[in-house]
PDB file of N, CA and C in Angstrom:
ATOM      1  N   UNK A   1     -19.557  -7.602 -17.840  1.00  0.00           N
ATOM      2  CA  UNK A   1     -18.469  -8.230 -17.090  1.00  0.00           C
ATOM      3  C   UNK A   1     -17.621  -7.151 -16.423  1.00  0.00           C
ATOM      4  N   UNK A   2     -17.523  -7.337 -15.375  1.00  0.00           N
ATOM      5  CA  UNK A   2     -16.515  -6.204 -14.638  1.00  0.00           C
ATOM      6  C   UNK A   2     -15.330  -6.658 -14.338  1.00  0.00           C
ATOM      7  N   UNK A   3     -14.064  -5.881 -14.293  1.00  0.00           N
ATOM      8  CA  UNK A   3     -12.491  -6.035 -14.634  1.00  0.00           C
ATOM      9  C   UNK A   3     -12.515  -6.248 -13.018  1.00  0.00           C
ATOM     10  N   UNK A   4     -11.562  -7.251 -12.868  1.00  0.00           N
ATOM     11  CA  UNK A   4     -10.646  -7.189 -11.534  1.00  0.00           C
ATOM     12  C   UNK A   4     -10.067  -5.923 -10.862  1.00  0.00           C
ATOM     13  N   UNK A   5      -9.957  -6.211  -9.528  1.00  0.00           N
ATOM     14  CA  UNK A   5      -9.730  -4.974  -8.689  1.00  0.00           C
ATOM     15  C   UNK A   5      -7.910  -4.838  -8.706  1.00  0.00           C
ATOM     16  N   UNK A   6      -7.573  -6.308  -8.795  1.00  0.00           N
ATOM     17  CA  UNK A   6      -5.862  -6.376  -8.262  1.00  0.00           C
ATOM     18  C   UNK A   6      -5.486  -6.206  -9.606  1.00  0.00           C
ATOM     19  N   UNK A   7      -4.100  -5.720  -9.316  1.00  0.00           N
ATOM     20  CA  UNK A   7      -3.160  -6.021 -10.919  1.00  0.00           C
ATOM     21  C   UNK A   7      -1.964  -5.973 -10.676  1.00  0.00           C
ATOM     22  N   UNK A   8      -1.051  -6.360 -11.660  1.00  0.00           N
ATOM     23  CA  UNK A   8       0.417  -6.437 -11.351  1.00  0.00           C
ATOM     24  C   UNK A   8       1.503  -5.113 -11.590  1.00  0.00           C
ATOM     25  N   UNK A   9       1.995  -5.299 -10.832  1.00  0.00           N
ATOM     26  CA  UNK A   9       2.933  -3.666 -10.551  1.00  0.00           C
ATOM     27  C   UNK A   9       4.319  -4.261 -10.869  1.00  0.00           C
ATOM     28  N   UNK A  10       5.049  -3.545 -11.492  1.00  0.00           N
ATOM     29  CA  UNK A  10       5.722  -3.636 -12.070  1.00  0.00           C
ATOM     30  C   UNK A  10       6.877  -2.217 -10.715  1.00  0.00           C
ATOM     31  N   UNK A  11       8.024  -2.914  -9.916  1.00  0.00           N
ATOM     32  CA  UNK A  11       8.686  -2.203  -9.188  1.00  0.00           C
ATOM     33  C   UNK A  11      10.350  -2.317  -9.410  1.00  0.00           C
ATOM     34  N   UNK A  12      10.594  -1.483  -8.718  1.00  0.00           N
ATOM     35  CA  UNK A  12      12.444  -1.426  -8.942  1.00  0.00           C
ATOM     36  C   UNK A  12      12.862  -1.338  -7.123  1.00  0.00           C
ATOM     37  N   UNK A  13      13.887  -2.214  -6.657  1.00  0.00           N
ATOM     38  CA  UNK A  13      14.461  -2.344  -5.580  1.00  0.00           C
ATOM     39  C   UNK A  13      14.770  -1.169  -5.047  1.00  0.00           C
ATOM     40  N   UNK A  14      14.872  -0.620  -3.878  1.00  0.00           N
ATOM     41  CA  UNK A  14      15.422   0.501  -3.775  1.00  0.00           C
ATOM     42  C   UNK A  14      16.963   0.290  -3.283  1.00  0.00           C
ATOM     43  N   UNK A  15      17.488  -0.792  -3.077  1.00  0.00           N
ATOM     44  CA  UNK A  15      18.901  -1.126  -2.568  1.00  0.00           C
ATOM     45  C   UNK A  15      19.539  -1.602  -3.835  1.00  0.00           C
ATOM     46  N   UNK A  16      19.195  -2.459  -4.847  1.00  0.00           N
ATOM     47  CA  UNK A  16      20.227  -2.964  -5.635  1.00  0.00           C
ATOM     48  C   UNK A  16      19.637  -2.865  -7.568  1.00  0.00           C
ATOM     49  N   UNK A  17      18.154  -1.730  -7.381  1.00  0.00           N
ATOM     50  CA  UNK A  17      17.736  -1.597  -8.832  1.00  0.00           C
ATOM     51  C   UNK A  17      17.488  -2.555  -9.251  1.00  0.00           C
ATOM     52  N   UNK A  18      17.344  -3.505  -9.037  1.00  0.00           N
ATOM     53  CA  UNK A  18      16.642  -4.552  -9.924  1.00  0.00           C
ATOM     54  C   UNK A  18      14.850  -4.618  -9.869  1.00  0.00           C
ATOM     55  N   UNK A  19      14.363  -4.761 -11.149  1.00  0.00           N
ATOM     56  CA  UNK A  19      13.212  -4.556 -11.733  1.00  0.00           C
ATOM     57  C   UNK A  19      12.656  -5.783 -11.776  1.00  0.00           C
ATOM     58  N   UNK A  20      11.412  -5.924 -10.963  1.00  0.00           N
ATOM     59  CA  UNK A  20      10.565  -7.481 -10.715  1.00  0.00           C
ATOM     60  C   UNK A  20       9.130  -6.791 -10.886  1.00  0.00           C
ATOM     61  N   UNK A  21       8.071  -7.700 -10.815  1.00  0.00           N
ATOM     62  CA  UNK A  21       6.761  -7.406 -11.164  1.00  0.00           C
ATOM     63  C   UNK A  21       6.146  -8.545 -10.197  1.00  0.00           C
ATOM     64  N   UNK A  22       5.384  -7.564  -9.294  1.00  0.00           N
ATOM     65  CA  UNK A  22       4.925  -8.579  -8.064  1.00  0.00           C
ATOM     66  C   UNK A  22       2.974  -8.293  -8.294  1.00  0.00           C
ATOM     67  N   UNK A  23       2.747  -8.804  -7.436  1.00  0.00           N
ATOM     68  CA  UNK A  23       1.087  -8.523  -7.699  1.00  0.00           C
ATOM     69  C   UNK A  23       0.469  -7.548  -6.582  1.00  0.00           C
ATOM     70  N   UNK A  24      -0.179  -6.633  -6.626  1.00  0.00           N
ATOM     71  CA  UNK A  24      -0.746  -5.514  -6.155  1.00  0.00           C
ATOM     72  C   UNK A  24      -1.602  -5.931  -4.394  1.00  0.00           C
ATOM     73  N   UNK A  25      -2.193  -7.063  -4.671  1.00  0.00           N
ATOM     74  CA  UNK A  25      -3.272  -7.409  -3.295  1.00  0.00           C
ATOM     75  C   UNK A  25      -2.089  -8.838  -2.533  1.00  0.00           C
ATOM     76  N   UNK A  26      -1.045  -9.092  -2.833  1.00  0.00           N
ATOM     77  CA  UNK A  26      -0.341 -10.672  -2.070  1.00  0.00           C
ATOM     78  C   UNK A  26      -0.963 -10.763  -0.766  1.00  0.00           C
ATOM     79  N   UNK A  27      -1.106 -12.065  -0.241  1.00  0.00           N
ATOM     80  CA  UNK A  27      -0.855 -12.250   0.786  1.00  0.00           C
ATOM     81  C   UNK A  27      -0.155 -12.575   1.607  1.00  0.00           C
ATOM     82  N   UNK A  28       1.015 -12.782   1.134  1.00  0.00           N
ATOM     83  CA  UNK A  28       2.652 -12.818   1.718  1.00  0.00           C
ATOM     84  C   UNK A  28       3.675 -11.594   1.289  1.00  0.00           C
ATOM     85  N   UNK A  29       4.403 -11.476   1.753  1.00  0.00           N
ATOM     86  CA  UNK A  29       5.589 -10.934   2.018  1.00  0.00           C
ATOM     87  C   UNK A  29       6.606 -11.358   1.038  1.00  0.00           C
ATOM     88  N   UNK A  30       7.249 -10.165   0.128  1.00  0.00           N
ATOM     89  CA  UNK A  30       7.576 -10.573  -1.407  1.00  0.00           C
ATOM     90  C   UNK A  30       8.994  -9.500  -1.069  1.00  0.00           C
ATOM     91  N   UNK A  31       9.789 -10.329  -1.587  1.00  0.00           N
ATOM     92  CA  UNK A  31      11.732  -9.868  -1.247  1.00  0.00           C
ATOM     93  C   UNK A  31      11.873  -9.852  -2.796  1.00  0.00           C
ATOM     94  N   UNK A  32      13.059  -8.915  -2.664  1.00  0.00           N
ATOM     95  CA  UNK A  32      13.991  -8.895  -3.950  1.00  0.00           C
ATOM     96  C   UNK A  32      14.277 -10.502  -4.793  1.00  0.00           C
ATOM     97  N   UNK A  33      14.621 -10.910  -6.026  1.00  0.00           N
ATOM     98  CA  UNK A  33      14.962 -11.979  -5.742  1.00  0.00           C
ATOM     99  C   UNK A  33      16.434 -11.884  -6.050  1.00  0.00           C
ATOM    100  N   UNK A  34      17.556 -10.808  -5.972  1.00  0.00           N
ATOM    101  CA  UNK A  34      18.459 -10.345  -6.397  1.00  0.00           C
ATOM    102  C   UNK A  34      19.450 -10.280  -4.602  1.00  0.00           C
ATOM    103  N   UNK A  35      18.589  -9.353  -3.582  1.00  0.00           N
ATOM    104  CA  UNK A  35      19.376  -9.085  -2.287  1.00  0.00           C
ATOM    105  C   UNK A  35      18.486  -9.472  -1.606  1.00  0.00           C
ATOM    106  N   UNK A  36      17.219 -10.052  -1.711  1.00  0.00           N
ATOM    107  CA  UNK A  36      16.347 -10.424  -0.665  1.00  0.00           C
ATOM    108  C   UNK A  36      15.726  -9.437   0.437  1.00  0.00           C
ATOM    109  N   UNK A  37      16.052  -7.707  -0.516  1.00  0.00           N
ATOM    110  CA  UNK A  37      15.301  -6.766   0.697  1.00  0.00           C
ATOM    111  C   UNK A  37      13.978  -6.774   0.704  1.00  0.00           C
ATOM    112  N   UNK A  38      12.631  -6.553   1.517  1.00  0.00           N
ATOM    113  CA  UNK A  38      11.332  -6.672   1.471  1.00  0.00           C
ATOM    114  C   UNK A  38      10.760  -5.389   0.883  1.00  0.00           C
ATOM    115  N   UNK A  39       9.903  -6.152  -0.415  1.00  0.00           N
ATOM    116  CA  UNK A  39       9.431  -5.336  -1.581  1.00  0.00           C
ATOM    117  C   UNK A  39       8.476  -4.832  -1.064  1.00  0.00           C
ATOM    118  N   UNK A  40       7.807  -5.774  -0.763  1.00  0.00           N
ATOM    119  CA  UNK A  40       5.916  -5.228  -0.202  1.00  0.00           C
ATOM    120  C   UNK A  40       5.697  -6.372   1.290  1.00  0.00           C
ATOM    121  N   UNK A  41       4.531  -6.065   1.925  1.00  0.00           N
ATOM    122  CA  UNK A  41       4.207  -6.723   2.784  1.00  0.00           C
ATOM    123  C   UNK A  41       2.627  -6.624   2.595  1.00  0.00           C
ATOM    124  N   UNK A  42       2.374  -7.451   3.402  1.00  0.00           N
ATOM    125  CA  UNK A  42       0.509  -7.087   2.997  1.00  0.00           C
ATOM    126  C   UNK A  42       0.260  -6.960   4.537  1.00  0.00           C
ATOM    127  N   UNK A  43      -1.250  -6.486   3.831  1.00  0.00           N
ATOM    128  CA  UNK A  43      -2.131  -5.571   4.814  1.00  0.00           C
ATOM    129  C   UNK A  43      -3.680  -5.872   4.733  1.00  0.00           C
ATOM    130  N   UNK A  44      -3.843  -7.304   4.531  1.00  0.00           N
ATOM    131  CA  UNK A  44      -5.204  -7.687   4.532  1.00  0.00           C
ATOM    132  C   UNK A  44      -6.046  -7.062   3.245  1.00  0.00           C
ATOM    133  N   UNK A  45      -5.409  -6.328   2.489  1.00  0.00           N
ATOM    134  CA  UNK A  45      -5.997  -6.176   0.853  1.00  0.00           C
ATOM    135  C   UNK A  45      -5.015  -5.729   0.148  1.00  0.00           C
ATOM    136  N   UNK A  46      -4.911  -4.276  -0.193  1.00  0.00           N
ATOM    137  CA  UNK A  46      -3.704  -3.718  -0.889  1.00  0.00           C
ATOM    138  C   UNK A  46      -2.785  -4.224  -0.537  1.00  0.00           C
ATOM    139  N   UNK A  47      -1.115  -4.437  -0.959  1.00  0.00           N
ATOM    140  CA  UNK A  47      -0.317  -4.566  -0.305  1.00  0.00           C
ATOM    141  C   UNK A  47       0.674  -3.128  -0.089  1.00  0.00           C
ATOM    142  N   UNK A  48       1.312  -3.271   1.179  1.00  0.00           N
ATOM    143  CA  UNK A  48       2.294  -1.767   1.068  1.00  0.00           C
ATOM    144  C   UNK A  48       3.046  -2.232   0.994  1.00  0.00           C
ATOM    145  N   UNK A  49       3.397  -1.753  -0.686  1.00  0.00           N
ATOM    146  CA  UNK A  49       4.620  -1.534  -1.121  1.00  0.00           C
ATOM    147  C   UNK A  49       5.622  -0.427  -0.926  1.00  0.00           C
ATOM    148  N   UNK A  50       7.159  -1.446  -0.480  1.00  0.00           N
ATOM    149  CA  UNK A  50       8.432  -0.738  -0.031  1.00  0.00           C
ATOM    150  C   UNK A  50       9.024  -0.445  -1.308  1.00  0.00           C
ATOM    151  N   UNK A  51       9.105  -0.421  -2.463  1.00  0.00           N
ATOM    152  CA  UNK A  51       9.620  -0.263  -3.414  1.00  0.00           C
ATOM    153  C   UNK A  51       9.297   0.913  -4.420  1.00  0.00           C
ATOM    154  N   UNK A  52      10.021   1.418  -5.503  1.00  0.00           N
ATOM    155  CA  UNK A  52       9.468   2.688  -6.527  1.00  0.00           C
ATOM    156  C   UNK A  52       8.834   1.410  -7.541  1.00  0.00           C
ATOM    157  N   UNK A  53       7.082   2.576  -7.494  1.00  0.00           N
ATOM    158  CA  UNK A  53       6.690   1.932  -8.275  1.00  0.00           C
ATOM    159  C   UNK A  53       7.045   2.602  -9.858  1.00  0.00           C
ATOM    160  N   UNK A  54       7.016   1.471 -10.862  1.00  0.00           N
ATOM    161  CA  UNK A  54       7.286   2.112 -12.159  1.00  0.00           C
ATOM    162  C   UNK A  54       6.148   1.628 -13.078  1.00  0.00           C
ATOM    163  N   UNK A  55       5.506   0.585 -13.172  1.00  0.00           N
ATOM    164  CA  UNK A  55       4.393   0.579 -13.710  1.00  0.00           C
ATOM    165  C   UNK A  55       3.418  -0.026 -13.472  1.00  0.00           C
ATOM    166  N   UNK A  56       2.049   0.121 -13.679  1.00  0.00           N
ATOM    167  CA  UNK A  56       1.079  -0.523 -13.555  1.00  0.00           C
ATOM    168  C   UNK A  56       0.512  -1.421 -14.735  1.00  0.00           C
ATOM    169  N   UNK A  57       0.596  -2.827 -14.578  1.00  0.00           N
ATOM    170  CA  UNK A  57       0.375  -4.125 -15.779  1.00  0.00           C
ATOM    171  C   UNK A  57      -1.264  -4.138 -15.724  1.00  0.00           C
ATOM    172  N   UNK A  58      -1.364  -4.045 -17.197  1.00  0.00           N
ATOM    173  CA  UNK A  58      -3.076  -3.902 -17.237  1.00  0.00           C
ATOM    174  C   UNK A  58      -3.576  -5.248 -17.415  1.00  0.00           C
TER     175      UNK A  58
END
């Protein structure tokens, strides 16, 4: 059985520090849910993430 490619990332806002856990591949566009600044955006696989990442959820 082979493990999934996506996983959940675990990030911190860069405007107001608050700590959310979004998913690595979205296909939408994912905001703070604290100031509503844009965390990540996607890019047709990975997403680029605007945020410090702090961990990777296995």
């Amino acid at each position: 059985m082979t493990e999934p490619s996506s996983k959940f990332i675990k990030v911190r806002c860069p405007k107001c520090k608050n700590e959310q856990v979004i998913f690595g591949k979205s296909s939408t566009g994912i905001k703070c849910l604290v100031c509503e600044k844009t965390l990540s955006s996607p890019t047709g696989g990975k997403s680029r993430i605007k945020a410090r990442v702090l961990e990777v959820l296995e």
